[in-house]
N, C-alpha and C. Protein backbone atom coordinates (compact mmCIF):
# COMPACT_ATOMS: atom_id res chain seq x y z
N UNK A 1 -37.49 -30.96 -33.86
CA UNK A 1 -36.05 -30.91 -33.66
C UNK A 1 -35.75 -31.22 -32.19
N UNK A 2 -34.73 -31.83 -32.13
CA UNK A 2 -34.14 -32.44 -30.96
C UNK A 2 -33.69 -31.03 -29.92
N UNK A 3 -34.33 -31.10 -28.45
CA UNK A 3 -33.27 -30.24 -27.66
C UNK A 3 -32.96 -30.75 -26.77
N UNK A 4 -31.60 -29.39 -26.60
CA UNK A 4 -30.75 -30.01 -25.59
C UNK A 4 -30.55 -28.53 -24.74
N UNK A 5 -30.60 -28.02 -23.68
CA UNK A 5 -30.42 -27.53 -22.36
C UNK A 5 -28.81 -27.67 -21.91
N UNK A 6 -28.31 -26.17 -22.41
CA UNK A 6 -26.79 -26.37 -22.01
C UNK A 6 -26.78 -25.23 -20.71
N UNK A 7 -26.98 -25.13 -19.29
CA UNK A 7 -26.70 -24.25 -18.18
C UNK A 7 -25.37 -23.15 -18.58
N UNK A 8 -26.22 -22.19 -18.65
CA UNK A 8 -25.40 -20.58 -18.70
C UNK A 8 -24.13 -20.78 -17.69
N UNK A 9 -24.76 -21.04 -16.50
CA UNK A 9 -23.69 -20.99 -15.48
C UNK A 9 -22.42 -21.79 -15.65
N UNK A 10 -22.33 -23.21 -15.98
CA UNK A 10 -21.49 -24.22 -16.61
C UNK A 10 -20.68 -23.50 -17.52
N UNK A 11 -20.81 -23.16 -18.73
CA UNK A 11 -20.16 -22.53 -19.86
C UNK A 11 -19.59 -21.29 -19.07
N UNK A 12 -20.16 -20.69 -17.72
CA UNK A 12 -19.28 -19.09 -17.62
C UNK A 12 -18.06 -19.87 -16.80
N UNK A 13 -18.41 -20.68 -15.95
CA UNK A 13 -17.68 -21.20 -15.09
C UNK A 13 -16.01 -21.71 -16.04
N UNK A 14 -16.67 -22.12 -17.03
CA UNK A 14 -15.71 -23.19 -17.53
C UNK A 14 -14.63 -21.78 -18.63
N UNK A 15 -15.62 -20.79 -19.12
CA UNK A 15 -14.52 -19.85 -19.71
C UNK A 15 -14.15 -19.27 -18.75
N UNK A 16 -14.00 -18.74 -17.32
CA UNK A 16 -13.41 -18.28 -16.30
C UNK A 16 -12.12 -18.87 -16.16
N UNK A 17 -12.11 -20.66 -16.38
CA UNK A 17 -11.10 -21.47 -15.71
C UNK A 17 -10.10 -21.76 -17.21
N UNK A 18 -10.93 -21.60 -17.92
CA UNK A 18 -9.81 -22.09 -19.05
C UNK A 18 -9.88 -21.18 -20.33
N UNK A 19 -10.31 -19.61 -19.84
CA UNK A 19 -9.86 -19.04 -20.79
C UNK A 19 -10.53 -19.21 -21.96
N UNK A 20 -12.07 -19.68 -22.71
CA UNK A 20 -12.63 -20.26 -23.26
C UNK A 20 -13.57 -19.20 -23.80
N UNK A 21 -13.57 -18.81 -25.33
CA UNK A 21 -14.97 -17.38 -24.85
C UNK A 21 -15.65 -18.27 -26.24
N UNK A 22 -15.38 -19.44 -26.88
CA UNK A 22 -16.40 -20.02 -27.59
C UNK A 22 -17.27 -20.81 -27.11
N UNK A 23 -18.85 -20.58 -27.26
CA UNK A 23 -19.71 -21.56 -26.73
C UNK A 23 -19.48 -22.84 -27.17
N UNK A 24 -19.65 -22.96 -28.41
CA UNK A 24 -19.52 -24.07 -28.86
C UNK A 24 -18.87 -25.43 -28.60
N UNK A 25 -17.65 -24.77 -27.91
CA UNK A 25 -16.62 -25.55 -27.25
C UNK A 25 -17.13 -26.60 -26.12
N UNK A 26 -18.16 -25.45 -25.20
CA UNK A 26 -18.56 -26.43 -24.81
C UNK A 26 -19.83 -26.91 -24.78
N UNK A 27 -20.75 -26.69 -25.61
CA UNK A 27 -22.01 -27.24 -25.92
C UNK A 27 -21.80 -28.57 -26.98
N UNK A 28 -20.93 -28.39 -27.73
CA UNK A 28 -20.62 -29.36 -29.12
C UNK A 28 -20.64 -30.52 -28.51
N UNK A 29 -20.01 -31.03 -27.18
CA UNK A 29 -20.31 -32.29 -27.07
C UNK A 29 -21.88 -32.69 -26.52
N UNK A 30 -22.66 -32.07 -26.06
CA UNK A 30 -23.95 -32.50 -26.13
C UNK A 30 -24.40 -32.49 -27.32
N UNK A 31 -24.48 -31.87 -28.39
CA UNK A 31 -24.14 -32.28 -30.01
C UNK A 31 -24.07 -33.59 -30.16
N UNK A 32 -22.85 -33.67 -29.90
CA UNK A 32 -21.87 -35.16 -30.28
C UNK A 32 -22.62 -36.27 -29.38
N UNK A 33 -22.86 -35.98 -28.27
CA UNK A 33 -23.71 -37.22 -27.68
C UNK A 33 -24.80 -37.33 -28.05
N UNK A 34 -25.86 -36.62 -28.55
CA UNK A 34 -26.93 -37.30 -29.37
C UNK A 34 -26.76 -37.84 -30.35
N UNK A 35 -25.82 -37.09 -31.53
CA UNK A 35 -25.24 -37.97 -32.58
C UNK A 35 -24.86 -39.62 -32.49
N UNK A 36 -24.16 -39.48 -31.73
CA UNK A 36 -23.75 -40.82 -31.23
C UNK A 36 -24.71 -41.53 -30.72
N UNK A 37 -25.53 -41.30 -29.13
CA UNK A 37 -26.26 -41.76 -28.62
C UNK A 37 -27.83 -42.32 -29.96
N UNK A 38 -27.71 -41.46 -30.03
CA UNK A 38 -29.46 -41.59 -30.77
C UNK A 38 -29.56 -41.47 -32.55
N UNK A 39 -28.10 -41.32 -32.63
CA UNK A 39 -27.84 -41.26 -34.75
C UNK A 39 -28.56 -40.10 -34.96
N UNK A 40 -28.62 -39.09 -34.45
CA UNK A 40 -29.00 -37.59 -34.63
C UNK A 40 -28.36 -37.47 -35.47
N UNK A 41 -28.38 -36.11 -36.89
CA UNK A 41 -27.75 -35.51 -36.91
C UNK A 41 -27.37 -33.95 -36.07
N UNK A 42 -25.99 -33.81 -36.07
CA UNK A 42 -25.83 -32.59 -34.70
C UNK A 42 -26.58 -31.32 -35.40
N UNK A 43 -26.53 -31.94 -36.84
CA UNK A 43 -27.14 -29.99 -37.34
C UNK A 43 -28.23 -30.09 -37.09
N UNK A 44 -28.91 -31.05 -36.53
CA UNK A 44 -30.47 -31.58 -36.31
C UNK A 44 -30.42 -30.80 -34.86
N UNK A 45 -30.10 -30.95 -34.38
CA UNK A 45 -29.83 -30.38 -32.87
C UNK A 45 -30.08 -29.07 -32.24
N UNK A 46 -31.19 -28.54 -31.54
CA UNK A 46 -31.13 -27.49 -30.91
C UNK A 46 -30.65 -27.30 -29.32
N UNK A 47 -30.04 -26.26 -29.77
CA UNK A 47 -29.38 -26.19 -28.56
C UNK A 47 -29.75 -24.97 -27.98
N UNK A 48 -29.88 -25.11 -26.16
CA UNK A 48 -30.54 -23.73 -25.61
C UNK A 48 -29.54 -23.64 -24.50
N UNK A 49 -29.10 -22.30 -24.69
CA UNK A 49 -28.29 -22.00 -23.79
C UNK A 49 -29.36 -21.32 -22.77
N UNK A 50 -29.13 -21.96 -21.48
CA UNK A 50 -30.58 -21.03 -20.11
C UNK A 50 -29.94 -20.65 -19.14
N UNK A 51 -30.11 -19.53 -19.23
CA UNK A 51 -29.45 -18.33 -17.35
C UNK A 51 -31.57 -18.59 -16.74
N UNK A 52 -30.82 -19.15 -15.92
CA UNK A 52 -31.92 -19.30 -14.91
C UNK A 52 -31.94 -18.12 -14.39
N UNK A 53 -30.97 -17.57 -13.71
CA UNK A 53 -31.12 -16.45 -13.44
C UNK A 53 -31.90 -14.87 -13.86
N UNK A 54 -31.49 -15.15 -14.85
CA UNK A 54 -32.28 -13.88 -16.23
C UNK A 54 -33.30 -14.61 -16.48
N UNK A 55 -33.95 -16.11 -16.32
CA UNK A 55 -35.41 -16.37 -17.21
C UNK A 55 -34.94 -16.26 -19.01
N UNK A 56 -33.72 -16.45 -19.63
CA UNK A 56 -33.69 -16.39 -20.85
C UNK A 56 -32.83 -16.83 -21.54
N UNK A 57 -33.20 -17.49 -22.84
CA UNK A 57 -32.66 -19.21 -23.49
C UNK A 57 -32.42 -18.13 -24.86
N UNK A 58 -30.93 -18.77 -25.16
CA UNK A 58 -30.02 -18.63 -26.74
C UNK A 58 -30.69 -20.07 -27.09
N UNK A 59 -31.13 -20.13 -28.70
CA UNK A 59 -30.77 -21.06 -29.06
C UNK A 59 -30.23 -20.95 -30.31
N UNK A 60 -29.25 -22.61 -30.43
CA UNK A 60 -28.43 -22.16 -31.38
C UNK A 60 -28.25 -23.66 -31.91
N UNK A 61 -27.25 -23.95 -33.35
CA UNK A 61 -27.11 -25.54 -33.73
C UNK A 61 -25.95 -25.50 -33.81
N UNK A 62 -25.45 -26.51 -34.29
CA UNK A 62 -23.69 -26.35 -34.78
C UNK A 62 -23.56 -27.40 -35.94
N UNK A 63 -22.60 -27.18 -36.44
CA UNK A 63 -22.27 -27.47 -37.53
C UNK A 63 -20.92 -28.88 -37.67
N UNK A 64 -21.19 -29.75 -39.11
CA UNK A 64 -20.03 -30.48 -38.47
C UNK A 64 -18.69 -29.76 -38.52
N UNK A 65 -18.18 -29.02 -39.37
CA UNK A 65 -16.94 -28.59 -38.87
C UNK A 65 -16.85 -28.25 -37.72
N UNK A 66 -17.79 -27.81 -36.83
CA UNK A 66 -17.63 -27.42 -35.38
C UNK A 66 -17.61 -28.69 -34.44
N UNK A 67 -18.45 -29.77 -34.75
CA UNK A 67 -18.12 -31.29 -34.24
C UNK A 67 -16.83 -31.56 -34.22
N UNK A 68 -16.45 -31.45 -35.71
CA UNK A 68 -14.44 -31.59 -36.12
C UNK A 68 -13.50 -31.04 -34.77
N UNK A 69 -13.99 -29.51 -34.79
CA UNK A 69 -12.98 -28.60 -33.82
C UNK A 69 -13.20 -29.36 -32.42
N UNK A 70 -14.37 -29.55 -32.55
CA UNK A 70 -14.27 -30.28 -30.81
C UNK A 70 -13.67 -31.14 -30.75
N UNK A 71 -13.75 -32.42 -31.51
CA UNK A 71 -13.28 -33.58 -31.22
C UNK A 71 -11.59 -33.45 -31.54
N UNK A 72 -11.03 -32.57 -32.19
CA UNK A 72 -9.77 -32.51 -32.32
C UNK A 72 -9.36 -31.59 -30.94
N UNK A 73 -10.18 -30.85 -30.37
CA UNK A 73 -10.11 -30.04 -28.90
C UNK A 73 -10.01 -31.34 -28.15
N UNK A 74 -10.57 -32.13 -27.99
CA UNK A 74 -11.14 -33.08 -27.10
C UNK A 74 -9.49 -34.16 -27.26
N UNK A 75 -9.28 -34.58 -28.14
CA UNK A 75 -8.47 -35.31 -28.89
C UNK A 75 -6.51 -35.06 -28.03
N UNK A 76 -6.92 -33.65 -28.51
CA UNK A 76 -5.43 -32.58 -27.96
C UNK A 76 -5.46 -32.79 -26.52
N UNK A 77 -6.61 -32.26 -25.53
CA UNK A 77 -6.49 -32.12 -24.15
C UNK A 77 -6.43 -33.50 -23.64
N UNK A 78 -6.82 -34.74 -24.53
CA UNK A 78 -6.80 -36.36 -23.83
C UNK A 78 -5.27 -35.99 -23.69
N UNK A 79 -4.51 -35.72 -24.62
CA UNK A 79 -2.75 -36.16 -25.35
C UNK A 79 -2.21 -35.54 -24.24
N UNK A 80 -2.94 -34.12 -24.06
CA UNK A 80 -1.93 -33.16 -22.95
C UNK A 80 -2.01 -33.88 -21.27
N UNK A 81 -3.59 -34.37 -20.94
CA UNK A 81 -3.07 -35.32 -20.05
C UNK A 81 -2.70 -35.96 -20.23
N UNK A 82 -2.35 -36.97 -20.84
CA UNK A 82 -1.39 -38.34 -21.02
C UNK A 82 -0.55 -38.18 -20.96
N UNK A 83 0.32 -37.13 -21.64
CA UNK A 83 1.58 -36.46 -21.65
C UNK A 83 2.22 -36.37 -20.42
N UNK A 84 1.21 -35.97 -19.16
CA UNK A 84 1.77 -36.56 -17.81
C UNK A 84 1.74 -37.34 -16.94
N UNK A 85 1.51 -38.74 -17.77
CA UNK A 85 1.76 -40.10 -17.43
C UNK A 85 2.87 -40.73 -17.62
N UNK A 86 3.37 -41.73 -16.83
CA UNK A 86 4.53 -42.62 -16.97
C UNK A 86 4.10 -43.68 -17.72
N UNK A 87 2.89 -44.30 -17.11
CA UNK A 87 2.07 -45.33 -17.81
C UNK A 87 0.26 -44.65 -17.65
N UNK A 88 0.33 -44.78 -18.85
CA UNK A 88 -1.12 -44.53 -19.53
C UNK A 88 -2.21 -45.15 -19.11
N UNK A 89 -1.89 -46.79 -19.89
CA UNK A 89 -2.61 -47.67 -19.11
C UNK A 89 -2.75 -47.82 -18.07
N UNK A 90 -2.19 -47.57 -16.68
CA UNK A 90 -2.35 -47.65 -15.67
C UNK A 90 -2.52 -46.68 -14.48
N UNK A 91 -2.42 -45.75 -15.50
CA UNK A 91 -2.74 -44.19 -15.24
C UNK A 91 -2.09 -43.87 -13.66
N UNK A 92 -0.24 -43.95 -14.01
CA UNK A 92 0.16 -43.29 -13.20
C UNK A 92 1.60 -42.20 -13.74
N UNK A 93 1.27 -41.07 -12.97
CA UNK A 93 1.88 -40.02 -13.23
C UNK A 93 3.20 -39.92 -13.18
N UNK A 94 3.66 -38.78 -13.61
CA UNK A 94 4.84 -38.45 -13.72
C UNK A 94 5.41 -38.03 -12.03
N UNK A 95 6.78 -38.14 -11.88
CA UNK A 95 7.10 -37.85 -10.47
C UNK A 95 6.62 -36.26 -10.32
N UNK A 96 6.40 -35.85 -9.27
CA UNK A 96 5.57 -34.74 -9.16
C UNK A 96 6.72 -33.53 -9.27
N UNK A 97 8.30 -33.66 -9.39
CA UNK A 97 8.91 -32.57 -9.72
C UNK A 97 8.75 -32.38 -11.24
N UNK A 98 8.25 -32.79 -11.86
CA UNK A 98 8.05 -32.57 -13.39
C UNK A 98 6.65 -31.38 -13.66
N UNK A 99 5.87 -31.94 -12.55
CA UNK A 99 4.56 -30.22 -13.02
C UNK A 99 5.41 -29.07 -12.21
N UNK A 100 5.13 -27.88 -13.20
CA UNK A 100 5.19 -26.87 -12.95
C UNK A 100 4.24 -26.05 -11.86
N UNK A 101 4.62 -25.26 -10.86
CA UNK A 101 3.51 -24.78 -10.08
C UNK A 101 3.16 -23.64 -10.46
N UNK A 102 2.09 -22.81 -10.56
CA UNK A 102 1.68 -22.01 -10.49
C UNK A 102 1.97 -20.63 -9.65
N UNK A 103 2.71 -19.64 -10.58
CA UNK A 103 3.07 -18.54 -9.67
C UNK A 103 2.09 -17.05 -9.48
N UNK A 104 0.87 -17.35 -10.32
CA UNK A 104 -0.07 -16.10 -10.40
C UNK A 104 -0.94 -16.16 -9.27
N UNK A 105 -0.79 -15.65 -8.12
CA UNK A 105 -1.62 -15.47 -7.50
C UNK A 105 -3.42 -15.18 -7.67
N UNK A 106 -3.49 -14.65 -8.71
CA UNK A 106 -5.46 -14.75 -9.33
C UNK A 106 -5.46 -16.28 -9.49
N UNK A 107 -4.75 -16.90 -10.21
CA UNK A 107 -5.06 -18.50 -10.51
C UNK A 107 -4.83 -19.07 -9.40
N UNK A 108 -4.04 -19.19 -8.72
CA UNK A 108 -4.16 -19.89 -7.80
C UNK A 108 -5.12 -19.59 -6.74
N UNK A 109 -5.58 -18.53 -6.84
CA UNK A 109 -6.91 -18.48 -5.72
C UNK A 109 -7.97 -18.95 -5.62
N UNK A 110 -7.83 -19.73 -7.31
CA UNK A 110 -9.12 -20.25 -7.75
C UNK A 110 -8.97 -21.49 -7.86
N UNK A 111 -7.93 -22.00 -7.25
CA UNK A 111 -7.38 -23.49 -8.07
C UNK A 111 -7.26 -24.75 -6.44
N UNK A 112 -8.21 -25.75 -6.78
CA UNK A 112 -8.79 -26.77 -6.13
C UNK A 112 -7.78 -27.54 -5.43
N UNK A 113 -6.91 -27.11 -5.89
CA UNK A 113 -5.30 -28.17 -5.16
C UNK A 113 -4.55 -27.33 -4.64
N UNK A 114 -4.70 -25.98 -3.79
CA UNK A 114 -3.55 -25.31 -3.47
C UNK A 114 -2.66 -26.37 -2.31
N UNK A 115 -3.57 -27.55 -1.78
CA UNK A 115 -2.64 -27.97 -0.99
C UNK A 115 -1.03 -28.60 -1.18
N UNK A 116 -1.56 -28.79 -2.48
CA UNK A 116 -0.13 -29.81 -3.35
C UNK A 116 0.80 -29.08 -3.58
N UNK A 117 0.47 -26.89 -3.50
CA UNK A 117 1.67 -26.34 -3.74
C UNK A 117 2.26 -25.89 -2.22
N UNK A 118 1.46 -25.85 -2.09
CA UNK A 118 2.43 -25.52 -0.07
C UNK A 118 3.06 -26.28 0.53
C-alpha cells in the first residue's frame, strides 16, 4: 500500500487558522494527488499522520465520499476567493473598501497582513 506522510504540525497549524478539527480535510488532498498523479485508488492510500516531536505516526485511509467532501471544500473556497475578484481571469480584486476588516483582536494577532489594516 501506497504512503503518504502528512506533518502533525501542518494540520495543527492549519485548524488553529481556520477553525478546522477534521483531519481529513486536510490530508484528503494528498489522497487526491496520488489518485490523480499515479491512478491510485485513495482507499488504496495510507496515510501517516507524524509529530516529530512525540516520535509517533496515526495511520489512517479515506474514503471516496471523503474525496467528494474535499473537492466540494476545495470547489467552495476557489468560489469564495473569486467572489473577490472584479476579473477572475486576470485576477484583479475588488476595490479594497469592499473587504471587511477584522475587529477581534486574537485574530488579528495572528494574521500576516496587519499592515493593510492600519
Amino acid at each position: 500500500m501506497p504512503q503518504i506522510i502528512v506533518s502533525a504540525g501542518h494540520k495543527r497549524q492549519l485548524r488553529q487558522t481556520a477553525g478546522i478539527v477534521a483531519i481529513t480535510l486536510f490530508s484528503n488532498p494528498y489522497a487526491m494527488y496520488a489518485m490523480y498523479k499515479w491512478g491510485i485508488d485513495p482507499e488504496k492510500v495510507k496515510l501517516i499522520e507524524y509529530n516529530l516531536l512525540a516520535n509517533q505516526g496515526v495511520e489512517f485511509t479515506v474514503g471516496a465520499s471523503e474525496i467528494e467532501n474535499t473537492r466540494t471544500y476545495i470547489a467552495g473556497s476557489i468560489a469564495d476567493m473569486q467572489s473577490l475578484l472584479v476579473d477572475v481571469g486576470e485576477n484583479i480584486p475588488k476595490d479594497e473598501e469592499t473587504f471587511l476588516k477584522v475587529e477581534d483582536d486574537r485574530i488579528r494577532s495572528c494574521c500576516n497582513f496587519q499592515k493593510v489594516c492600519e
